[in-house]
Structures are given as structure tokens and as C-alpha cells.
C-alpha atoms as a PDB file:
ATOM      1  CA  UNK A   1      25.307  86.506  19.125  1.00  0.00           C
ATOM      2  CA  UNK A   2      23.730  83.691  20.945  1.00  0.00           C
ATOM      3  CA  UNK A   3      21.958  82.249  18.214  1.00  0.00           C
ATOM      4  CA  UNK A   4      24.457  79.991  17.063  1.00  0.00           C
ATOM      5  CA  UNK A   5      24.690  78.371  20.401  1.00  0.00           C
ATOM      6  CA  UNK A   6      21.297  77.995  20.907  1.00  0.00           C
ATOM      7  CA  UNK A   7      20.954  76.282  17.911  1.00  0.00           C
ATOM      8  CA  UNK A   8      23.710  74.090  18.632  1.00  0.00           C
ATOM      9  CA  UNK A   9      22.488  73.412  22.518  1.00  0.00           C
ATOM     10  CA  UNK A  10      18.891  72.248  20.340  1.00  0.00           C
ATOM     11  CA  UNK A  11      21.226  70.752  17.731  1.00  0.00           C
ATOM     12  CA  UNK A  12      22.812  68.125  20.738  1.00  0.00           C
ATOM     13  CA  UNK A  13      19.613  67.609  22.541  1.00  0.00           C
ATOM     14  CA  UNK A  14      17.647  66.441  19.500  1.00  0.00           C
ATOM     15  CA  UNK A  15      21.003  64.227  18.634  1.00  0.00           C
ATOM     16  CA  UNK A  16      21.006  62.697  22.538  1.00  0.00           C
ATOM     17  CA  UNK A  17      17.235  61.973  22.036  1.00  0.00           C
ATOM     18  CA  UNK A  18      17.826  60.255  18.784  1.00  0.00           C
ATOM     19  CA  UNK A  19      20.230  57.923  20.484  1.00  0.00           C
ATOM     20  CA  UNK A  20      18.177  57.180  23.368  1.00  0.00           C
ATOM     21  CA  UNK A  21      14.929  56.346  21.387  1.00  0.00           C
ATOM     22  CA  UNK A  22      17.383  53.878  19.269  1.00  0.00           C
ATOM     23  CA  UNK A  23      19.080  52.627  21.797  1.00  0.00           C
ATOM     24  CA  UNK A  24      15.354  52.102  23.596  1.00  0.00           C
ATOM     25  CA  UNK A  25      13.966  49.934  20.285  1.00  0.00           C
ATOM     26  CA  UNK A  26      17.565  48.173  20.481  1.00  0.00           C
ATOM     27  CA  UNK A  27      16.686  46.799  23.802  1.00  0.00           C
ATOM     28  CA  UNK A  28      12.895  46.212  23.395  1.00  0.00           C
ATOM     29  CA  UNK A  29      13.429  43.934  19.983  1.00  0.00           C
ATOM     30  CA  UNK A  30      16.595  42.189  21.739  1.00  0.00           C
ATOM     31  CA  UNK A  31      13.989  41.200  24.620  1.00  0.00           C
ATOM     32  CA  UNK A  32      11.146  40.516  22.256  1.00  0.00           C
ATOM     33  CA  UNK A  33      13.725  37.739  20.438  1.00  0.00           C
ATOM     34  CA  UNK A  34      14.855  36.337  23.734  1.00  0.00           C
ATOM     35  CA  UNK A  35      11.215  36.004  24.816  1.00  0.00           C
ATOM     36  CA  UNK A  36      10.418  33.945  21.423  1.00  0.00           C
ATOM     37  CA  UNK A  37      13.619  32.117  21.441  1.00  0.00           C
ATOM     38  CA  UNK A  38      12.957  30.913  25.420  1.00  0.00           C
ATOM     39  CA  UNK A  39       8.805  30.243  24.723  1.00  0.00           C
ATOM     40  CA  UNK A  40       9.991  28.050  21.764  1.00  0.00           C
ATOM     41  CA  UNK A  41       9.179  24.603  21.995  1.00  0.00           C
ATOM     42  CA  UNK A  42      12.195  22.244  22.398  1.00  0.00           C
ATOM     43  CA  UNK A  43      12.935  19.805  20.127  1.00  0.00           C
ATOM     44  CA  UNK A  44      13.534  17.086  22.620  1.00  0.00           C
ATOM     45  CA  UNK A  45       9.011  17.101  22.814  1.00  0.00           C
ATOM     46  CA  UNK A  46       7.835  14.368  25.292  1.00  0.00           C
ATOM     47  CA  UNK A  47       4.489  13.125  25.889  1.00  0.00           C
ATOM     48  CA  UNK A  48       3.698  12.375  29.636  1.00  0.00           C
ATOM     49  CA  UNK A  49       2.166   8.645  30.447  1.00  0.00           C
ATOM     50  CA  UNK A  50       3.709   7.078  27.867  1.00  0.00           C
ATOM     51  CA  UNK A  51       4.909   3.581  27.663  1.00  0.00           C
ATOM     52  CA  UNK A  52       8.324   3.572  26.354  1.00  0.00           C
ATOM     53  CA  UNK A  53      11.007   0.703  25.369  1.00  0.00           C
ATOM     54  CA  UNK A  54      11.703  -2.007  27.846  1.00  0.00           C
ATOM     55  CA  UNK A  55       7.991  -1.926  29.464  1.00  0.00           C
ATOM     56  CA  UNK A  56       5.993  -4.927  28.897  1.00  0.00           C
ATOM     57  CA  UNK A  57       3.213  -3.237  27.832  1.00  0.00           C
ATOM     58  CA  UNK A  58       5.347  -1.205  25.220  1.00  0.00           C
ATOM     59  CA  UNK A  59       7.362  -4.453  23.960  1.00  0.00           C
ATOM     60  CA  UNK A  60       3.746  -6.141  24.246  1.00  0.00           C
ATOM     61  CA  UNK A  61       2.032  -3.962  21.911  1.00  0.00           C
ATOM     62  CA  UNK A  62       4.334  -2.375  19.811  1.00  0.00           C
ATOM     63  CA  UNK A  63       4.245  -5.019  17.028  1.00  0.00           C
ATOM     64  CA  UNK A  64       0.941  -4.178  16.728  1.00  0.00           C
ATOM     65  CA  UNK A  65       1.334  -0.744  15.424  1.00  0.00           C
ATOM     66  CA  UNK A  66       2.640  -0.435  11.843  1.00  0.00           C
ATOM     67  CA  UNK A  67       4.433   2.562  10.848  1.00  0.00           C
ATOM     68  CA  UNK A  68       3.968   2.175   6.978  1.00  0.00           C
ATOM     69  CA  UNK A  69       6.577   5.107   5.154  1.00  0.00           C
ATOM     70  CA  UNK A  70       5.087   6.475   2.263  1.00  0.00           C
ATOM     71  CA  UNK A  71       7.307   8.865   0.972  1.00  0.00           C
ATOM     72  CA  UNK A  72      10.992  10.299   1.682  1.00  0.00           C
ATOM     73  CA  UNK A  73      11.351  13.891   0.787  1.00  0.00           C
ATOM     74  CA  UNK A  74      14.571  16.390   0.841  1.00  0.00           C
ATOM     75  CA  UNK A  75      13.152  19.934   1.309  1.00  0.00           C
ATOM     76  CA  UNK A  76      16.096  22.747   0.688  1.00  0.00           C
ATOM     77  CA  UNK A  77      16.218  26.283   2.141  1.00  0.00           C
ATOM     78  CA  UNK A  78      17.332  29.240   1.262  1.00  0.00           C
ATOM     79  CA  UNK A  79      20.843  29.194   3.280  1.00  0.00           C
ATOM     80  CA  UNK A  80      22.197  25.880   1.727  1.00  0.00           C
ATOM     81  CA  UNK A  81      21.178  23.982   4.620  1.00  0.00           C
ATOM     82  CA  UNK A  82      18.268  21.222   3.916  1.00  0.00           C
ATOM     83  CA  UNK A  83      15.561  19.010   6.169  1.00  0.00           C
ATOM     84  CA  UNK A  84      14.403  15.355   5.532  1.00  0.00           C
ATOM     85  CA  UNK A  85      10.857  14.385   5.944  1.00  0.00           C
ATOM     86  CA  UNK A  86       9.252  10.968   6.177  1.00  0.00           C
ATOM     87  CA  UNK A  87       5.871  11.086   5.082  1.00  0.00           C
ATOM     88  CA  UNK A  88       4.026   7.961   6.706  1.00  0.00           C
ATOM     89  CA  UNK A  89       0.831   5.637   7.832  1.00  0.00           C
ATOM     90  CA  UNK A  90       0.148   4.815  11.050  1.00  0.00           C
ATOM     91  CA  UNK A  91      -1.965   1.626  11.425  1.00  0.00           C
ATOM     92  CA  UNK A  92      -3.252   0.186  14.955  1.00  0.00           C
ATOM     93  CA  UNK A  93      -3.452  -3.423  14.139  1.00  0.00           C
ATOM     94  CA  UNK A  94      -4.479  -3.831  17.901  1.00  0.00           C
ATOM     95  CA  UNK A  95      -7.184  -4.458  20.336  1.00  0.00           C
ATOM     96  CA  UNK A  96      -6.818  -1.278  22.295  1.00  0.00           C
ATOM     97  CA  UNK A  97      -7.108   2.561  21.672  1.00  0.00           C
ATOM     98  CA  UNK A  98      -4.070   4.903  21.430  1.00  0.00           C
ATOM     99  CA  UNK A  99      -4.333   8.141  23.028  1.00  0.00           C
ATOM    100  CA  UNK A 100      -0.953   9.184  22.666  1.00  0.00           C
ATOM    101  CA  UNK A 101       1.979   7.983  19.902  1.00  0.00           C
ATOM    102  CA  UNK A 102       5.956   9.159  19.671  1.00  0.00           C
ATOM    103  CA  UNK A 103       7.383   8.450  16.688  1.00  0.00           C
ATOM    104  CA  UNK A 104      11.118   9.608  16.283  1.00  0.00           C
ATOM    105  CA  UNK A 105      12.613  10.158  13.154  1.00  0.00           C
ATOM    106  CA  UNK A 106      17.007   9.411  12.198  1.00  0.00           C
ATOM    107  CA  UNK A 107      19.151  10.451   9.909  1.00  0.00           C
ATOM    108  CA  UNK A 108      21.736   8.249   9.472  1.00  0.00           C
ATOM    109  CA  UNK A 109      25.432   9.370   7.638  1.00  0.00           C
ATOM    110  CA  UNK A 110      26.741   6.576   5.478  1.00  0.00           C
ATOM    111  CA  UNK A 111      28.214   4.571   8.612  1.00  0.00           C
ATOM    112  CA  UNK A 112      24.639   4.326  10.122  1.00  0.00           C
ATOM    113  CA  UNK A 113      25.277   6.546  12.673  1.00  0.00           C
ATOM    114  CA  UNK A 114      22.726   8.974  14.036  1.00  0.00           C
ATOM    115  CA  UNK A 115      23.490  12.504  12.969  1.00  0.00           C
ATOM    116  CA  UNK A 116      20.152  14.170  13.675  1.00  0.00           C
ATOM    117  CA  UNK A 117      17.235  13.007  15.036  1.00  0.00           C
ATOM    118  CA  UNK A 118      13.496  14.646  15.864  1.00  0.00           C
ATOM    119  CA  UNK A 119      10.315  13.294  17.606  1.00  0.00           C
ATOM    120  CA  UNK A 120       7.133  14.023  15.787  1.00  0.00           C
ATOM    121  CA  UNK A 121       3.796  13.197  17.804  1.00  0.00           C
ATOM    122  CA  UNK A 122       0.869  11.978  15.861  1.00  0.00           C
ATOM    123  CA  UNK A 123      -1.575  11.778  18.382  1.00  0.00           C
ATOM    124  CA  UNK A 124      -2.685  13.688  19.981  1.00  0.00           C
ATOM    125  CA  UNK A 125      -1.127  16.759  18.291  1.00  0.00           C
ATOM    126  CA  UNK A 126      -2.117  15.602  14.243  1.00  0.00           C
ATOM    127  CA  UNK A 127      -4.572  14.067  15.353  1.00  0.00           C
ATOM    128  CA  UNK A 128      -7.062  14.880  18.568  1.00  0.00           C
ATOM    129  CA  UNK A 129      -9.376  11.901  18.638  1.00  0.00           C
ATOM    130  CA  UNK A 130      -7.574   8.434  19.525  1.00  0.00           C
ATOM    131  CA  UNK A 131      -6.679   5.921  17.108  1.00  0.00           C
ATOM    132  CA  UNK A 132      -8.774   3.164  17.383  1.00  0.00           C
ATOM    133  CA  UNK A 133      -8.470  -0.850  16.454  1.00  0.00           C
ATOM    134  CA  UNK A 134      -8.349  -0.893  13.075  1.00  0.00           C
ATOM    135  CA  UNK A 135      -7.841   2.550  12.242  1.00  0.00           C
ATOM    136  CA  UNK A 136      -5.085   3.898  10.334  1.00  0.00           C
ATOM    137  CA  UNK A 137      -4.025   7.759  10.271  1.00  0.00           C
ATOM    138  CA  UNK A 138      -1.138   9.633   7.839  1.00  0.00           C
ATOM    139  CA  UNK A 139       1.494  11.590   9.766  1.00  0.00           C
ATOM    140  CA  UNK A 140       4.785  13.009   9.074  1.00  0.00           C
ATOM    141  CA  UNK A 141       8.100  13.725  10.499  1.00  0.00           C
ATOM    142  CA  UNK A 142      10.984  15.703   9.836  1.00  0.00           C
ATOM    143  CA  UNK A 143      14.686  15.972  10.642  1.00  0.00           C
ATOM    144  CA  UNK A 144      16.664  19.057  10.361  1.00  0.00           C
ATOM    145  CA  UNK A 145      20.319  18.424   9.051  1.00  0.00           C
ATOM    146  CA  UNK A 146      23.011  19.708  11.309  1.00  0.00           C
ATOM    147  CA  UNK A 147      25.056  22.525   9.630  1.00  0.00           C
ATOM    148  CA  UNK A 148      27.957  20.757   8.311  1.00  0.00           C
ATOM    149  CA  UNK A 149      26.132  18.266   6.610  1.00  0.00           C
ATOM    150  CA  UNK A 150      25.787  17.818   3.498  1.00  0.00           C
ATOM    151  CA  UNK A 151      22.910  15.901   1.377  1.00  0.00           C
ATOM    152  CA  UNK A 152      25.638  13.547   0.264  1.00  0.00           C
ATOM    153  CA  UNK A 153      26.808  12.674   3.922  1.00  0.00           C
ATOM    154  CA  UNK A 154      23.572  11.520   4.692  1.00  0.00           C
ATOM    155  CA  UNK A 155      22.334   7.498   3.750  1.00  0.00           C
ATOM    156  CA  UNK A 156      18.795   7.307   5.027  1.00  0.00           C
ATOM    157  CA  UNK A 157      16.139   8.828   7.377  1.00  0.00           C
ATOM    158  CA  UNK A 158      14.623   6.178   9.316  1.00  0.00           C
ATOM    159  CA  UNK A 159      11.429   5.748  11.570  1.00  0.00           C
ATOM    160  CA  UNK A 160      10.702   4.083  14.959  1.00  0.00           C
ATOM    161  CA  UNK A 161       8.284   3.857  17.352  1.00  0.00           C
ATOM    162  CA  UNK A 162       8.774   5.496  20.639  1.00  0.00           C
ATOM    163  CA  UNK A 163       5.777   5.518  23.183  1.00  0.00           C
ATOM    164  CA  UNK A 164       2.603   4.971  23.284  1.00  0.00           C
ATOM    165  CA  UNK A 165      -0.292   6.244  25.410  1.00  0.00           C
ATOM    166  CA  UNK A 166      -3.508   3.692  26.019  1.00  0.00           C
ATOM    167  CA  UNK A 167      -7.441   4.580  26.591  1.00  0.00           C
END
């Protein structure tokens, strides 16, 4: 006689606790994700005591450094969207050491405008020790394409210096 309702009372309980657990691992993996999408690192990446554009030590010494490209390459994924990477050398043809380098990477649309661009630092992230006179060092950089973008929107990926960081 009170079987059946016992069995449904355990029937709703085990049901309630199903939904709770689920709901539990819900909200534990949506904070895991927002604590990896927050601690990942931006792509605007900055070095700090760098020379930049328009200082007269940058604009004195940044003829001195040759970015040599080596190789353009178009790497596809899986979702139809693609990156560029420049594959390149990086020569000091100076007299002093660099302790820091920002290269940034464009890709330019057929107009030459900038669609996407990306900063990729050699040194000290590639490469720990400083680049000294005379020494030359490989080093890449890549550009994701924006969404919408097709490979045959896209003219060129380009290189430039950025900053540079001195012994």
C-alpha cells in the first residue's frame, strides 16, 4: 500500500540529486573556461623599456637591425578559417646588444590596408640570451585572419620593427 509511494518519494529524490550534481559540473566547467579565457595572454603583448618609433635612439638604431623574411606560409584549420606566418632572420648589424625586440606582423587586403595584425617577440621570449653585434637569430610571426576573410582578400603579410630593448 505504501510501497508505490515510497518508491516514487526515492524515485524524485534520486532525480533532484541528478540535477543538482549536473547543474554543479555546469557551473564548475563554465568557471574553469572563464578562468582560462581571462589568464590568456592578450594579443596586444608589450615589452616594458622599449624604445619605440619617434625616439632617437629607436630611429638611430633601427637601420641597423635587418629583419631578413625567409618564408611566407598559409596554415589552414579545421573551421575554414586560416593564419599567415612569416618565417624570418633577425640580424643585429650594430654596435650594441639587444635585450629585448618587437616585431609586428600585417596583413594587408588588396588595398593595403591593415586587416589583422600580431606582435611576435623574439627576444627575450625565442630567445633568452641577448642578441649581440653581429649575431643573427631565426624567429617567426603569425597573423590570425579575421573571420570574414578570405585567403583571396588578403595581398601580403608584412614585417616591421617595433621596439627595441638595449644592454
Amino acid at each position: 500500500m505504501f510501497e508505490p509511494q515510497i518508491e516514487k518519494d526515492t524515485e524524485q529524490i534520486r532525480s533532484r540529486a541528478i540535477i543538482w550534481v549536473g547543474a554543479a559540473v555546469v557551473i564548475i566547467l563554465t568557471v574553469i573556461i572563464m578562468m582560462l579565457a581571462s589568464s590568456k595572454p592578450s594579443s596586444r603583448q608589450e615589452l616594458e623599456n622599449v624604445v619605440r618609433a619617434g625616439s632617437p635612439v629607436f630611429d638611430g638604431y633601427k637601420d641597423k637591425v635587418e629583419l631578413e623574411v625567409v618564408d611566407k606560409i598559409t596554415h589552414p584549420n579545421m573551421i575554414g578559417m586560416f593564419q599567415l606566418e612569416v618565417k624570418a632572420k633577425l640580424h643585429n648589424r650594430g654596435d650594441r646588444t639587444l635585450t629585448g625586440v618587437e616585431v609586428i606582423g600585417k596583413m594587408l587586403d588588396m588595398n593595403d590596408k591593415v586587416i589583422a595584425q600580431d606582435v611576435s617577440i623574439p627576444i627575450p621570449r625565442a630567445r633568452t640570451k641577448p642578441l649581440a653585434p653581429g649575431e643573427s637569430m631565426p624567429f617567426s610571426v603569425k597573423v590570425d585572419a579575421p573571420g570574414k576573410i578570405t585567403e583571396a582578400e588578403v595581398k601580403d603579410i608584412i614585417i616591421e620593427l617595433r621596439g627595441l630593448r638595449f644592454e
